[in-house]
Each structure stands twice: as structure tokens, then as C-alpha cells.
PDB file of N, CA and C in Angstrom:
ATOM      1  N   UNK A   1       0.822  -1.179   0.000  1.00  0.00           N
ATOM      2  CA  UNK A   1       0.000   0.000   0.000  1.00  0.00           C
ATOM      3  C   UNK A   1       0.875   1.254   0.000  1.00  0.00           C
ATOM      4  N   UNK A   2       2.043   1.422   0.479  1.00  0.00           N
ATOM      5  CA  UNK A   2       3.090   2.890   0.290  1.00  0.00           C
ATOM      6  C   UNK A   2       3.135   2.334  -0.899  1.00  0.00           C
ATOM      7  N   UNK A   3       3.206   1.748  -1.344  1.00  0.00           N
ATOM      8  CA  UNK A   3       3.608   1.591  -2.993  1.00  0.00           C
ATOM      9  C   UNK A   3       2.597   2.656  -3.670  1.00  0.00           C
ATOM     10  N   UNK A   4       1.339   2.573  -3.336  1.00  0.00           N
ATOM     11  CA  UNK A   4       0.191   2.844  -4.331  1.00  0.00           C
ATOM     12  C   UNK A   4       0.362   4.560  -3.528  1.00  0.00           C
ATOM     13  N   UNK A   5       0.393   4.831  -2.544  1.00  0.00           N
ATOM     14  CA  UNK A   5       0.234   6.115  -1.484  1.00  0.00           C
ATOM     15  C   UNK A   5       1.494   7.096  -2.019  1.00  0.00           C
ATOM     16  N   UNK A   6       2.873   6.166  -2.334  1.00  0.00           N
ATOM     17  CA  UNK A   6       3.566   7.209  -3.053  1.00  0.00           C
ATOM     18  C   UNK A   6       3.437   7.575  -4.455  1.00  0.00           C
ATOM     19  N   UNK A   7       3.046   6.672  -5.323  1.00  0.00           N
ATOM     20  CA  UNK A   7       2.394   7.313  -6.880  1.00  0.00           C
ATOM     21  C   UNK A   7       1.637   8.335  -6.778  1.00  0.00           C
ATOM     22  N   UNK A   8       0.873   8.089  -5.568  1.00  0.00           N
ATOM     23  CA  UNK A   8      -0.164   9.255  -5.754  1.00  0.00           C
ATOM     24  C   UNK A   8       0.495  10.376  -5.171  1.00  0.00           C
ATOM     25  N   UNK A   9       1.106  10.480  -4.411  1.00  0.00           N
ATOM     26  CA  UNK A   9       2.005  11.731  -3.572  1.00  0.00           C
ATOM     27  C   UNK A   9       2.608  12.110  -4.928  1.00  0.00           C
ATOM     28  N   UNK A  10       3.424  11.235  -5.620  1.00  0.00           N
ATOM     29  CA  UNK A  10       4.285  12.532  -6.532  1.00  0.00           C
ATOM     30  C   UNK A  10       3.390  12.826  -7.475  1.00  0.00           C
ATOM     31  N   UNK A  11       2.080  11.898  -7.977  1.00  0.00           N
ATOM     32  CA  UNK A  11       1.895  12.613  -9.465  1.00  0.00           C
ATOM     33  C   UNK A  11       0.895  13.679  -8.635  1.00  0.00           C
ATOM     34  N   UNK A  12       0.716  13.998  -7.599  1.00  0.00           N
ATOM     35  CA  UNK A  12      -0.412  15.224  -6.838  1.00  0.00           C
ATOM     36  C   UNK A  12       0.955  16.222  -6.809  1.00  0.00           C
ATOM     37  N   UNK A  13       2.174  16.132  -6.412  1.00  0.00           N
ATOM     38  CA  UNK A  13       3.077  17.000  -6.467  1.00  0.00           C
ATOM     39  C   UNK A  13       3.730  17.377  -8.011  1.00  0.00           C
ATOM     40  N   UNK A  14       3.363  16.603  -8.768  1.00  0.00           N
ATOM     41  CA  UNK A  14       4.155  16.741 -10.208  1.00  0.00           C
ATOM     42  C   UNK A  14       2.597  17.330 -10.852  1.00  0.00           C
ATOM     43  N   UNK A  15       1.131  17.471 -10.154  1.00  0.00           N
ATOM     44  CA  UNK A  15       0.182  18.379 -10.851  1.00  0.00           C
ATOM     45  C   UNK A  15      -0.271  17.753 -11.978  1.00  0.00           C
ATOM     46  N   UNK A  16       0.052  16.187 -11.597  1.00  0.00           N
ATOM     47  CA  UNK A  16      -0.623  15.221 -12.875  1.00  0.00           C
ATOM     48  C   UNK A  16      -1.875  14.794 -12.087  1.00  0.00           C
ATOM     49  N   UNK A  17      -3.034  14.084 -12.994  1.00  0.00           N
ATOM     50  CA  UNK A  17      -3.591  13.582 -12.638  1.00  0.00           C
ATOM     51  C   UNK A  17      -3.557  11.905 -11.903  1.00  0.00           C
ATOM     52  N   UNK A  18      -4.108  11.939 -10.647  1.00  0.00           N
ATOM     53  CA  UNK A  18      -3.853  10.495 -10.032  1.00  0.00           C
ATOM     54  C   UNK A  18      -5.440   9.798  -9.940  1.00  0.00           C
ATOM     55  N   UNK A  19      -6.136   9.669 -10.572  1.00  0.00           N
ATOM     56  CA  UNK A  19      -7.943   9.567 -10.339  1.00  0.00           C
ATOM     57  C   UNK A  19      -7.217   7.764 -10.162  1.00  0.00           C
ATOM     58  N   UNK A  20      -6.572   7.207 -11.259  1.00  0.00           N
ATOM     59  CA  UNK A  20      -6.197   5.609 -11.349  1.00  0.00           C
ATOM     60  C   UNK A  20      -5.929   5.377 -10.509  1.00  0.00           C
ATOM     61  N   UNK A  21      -4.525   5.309 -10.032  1.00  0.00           N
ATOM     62  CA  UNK A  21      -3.619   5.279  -8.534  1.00  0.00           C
ATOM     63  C   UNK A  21      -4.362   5.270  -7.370  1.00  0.00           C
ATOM     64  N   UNK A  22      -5.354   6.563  -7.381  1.00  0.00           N
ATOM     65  CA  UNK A  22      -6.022   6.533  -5.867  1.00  0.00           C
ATOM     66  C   UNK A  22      -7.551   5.753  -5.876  1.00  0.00           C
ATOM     67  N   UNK A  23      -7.835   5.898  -7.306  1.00  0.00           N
ATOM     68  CA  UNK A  23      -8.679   4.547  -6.920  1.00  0.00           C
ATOM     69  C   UNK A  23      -8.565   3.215  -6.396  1.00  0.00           C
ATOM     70  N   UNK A  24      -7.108   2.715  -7.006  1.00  0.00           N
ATOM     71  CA  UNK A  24      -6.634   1.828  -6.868  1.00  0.00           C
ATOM     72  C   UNK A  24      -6.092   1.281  -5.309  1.00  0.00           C
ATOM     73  N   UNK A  25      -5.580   2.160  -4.912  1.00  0.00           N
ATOM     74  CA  UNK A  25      -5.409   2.348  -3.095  1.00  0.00           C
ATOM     75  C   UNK A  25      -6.449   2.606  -2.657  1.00  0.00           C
ATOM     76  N   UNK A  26      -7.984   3.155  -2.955  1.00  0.00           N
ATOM     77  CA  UNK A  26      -8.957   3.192  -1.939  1.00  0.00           C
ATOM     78  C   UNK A  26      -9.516   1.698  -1.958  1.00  0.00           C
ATOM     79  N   UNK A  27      -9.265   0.343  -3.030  1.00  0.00           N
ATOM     80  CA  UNK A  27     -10.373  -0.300  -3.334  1.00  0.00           C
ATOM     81  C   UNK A  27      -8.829  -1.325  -2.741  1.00  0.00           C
ATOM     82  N   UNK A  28      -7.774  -1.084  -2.608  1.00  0.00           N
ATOM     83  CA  UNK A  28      -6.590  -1.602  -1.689  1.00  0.00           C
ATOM     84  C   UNK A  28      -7.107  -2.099  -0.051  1.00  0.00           C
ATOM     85  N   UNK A  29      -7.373  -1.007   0.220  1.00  0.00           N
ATOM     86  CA  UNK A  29      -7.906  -0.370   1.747  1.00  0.00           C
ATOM     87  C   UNK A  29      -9.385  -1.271   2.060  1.00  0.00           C
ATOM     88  N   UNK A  30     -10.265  -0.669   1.081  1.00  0.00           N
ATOM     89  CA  UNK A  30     -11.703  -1.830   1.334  1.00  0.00           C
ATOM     90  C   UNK A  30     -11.554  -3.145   1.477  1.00  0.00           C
ATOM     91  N   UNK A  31     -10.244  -3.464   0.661  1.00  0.00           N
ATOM     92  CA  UNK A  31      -9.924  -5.095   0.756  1.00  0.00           C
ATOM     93  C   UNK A  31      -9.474  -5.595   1.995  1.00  0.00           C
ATOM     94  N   UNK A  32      -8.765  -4.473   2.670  1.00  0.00           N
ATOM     95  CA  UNK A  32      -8.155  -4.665   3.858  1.00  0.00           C
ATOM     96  C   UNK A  32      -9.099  -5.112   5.278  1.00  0.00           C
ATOM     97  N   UNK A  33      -9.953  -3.707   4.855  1.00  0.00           N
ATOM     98  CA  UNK A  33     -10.811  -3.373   5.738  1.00  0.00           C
ATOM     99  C   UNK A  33     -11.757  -4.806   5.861  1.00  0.00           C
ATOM    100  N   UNK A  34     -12.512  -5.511   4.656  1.00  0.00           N
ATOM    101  CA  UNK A  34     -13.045  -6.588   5.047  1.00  0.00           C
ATOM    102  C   UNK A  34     -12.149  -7.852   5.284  1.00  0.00           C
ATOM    103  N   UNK A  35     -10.745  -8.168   5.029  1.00  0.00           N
ATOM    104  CA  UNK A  35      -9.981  -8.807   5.293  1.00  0.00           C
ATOM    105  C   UNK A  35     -10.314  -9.138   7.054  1.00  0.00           C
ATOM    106  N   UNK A  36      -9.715  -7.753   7.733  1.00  0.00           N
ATOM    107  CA  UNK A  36     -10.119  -7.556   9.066  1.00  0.00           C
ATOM    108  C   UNK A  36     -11.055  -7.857   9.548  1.00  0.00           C
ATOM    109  N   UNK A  37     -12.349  -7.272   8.725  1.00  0.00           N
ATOM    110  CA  UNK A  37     -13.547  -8.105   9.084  1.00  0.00           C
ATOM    111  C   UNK A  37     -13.869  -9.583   9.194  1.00  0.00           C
ATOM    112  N   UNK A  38     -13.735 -10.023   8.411  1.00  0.00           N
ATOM    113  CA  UNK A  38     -13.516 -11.420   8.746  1.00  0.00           C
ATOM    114  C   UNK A  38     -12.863 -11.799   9.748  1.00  0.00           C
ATOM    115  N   UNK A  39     -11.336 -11.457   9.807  1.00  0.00           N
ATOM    116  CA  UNK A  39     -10.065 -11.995  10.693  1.00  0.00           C
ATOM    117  C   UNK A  39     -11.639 -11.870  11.801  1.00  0.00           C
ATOM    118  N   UNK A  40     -11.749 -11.158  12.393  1.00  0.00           N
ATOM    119  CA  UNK A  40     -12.570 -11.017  13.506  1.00  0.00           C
ATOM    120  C   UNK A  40     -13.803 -11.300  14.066  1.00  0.00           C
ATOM    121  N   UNK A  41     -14.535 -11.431  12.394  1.00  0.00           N
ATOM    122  CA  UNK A  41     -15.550 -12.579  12.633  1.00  0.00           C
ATOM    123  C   UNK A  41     -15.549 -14.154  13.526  1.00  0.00           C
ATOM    124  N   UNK A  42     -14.107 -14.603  12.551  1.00  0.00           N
ATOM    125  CA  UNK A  42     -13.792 -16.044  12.831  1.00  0.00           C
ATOM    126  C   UNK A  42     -13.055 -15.886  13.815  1.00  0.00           C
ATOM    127  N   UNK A  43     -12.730 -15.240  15.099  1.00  0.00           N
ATOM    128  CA  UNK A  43     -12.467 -14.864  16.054  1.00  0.00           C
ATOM    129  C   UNK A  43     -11.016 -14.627  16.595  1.00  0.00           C
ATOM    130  N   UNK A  44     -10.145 -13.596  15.509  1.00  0.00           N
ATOM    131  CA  UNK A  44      -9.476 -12.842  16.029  1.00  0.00           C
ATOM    132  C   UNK A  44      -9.532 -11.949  17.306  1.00  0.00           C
ATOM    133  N   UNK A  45      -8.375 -11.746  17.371  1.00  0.00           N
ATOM    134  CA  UNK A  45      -8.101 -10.886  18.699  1.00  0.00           C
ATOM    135  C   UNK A  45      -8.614  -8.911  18.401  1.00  0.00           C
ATOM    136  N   UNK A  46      -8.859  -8.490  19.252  1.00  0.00           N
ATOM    137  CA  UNK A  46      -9.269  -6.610  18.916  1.00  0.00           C
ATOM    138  C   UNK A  46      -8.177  -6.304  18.568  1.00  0.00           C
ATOM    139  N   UNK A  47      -6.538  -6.638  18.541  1.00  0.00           N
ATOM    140  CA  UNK A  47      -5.120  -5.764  18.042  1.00  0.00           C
ATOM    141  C   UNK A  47      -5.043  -6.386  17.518  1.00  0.00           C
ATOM    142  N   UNK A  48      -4.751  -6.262  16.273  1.00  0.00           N
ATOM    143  CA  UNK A  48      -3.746  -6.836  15.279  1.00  0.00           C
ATOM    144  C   UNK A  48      -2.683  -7.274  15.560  1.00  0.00           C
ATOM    145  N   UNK A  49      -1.284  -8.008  15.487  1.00  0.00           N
ATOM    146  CA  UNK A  49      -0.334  -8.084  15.934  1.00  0.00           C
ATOM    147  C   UNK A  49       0.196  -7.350  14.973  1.00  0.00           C
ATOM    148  N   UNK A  50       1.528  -6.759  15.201  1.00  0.00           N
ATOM    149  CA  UNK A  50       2.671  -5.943  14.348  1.00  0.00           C
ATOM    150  C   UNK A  50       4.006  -6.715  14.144  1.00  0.00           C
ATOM    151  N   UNK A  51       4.862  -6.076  13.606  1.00  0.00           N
ATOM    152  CA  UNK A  51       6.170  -6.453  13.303  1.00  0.00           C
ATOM    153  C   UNK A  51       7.072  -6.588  14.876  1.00  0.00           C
ATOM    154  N   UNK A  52       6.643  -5.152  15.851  1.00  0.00           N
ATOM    155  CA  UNK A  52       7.301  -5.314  16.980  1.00  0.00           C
ATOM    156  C   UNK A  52       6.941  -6.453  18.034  1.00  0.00           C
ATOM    157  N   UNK A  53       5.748  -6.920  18.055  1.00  0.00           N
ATOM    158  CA  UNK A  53       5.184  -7.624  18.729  1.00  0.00           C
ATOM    159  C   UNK A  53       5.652  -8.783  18.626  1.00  0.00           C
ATOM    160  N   UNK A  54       5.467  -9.093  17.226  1.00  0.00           N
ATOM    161  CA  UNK A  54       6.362 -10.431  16.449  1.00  0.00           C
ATOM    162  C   UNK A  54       7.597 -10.845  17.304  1.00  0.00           C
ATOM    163  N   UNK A  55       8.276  -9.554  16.592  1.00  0.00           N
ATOM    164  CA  UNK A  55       9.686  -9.730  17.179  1.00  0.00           C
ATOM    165  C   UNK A  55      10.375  -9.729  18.601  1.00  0.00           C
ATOM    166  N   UNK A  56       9.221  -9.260  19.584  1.00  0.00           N
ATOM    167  CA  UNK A  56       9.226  -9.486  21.050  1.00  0.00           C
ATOM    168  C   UNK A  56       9.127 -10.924  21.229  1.00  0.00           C
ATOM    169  N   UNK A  57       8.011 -11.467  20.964  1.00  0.00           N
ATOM    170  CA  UNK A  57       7.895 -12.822  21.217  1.00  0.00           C
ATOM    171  C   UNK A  57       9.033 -13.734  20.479  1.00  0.00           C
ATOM    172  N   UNK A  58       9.771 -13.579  19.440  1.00  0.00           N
ATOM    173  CA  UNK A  58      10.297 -14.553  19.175  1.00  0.00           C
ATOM    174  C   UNK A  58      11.817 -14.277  20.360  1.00  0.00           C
ATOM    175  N   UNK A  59      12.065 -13.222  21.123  1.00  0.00           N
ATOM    176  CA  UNK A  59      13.331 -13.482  21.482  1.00  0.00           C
ATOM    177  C   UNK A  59      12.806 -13.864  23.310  1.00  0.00           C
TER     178      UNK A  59
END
């Protein structure tokens, strides 16, 4: 997703049009968003785990 968030940062700074790009990252995000939904349906935890968390537990 920075992938799709920086296309759109420079072509909004380079005064091009980004309508593609940021569609493309909003319909990124919805995917996410019901991804989560689910995770939590089928009974995930309320935090997500992260990279730091990860890496706490493994040492």
C-alpha cells in the first residue's frame, strides 16, 4: 500500500492527474478493511499483531 500512497504523492506533487492510482489504493484499503472483518468474525483478537510484537515474542 506505500507503494500505491507514493504514486499518488508525486503525481499530486508533479500536478498530474492520479484519479487511477487513488482509486486503486482506496479499493486496496476496502480489501483490507473486510480482510479484518472477517479476521474477527472467525475470532481474532481486537489488536492486530505488528512487526514489533512479532519480534518481542520470538526473542
Amino acid at each position: 500500500m506505500a507503494d500505491f500512497e507514493a504514486v499518488v504523492r508525486d503525481r499530486i506533487n508533479g500536478d498530474r492527474d492520479c484519479t487511477q492510482q487513488a482509486l486503486a489504493q482506496m479499493d486496496l484499503r476496502r480489501r483490507i478493511n473486510l480482510l479484518v472483518g472477517e479476521w474477527k468474525a472467525a475470532g481474532g483478537v481486537d489488536v492486530l499483531p505488528d512487526v514489533r510484537g512479532r519480534m518481542r515474542l520470538r526473542s
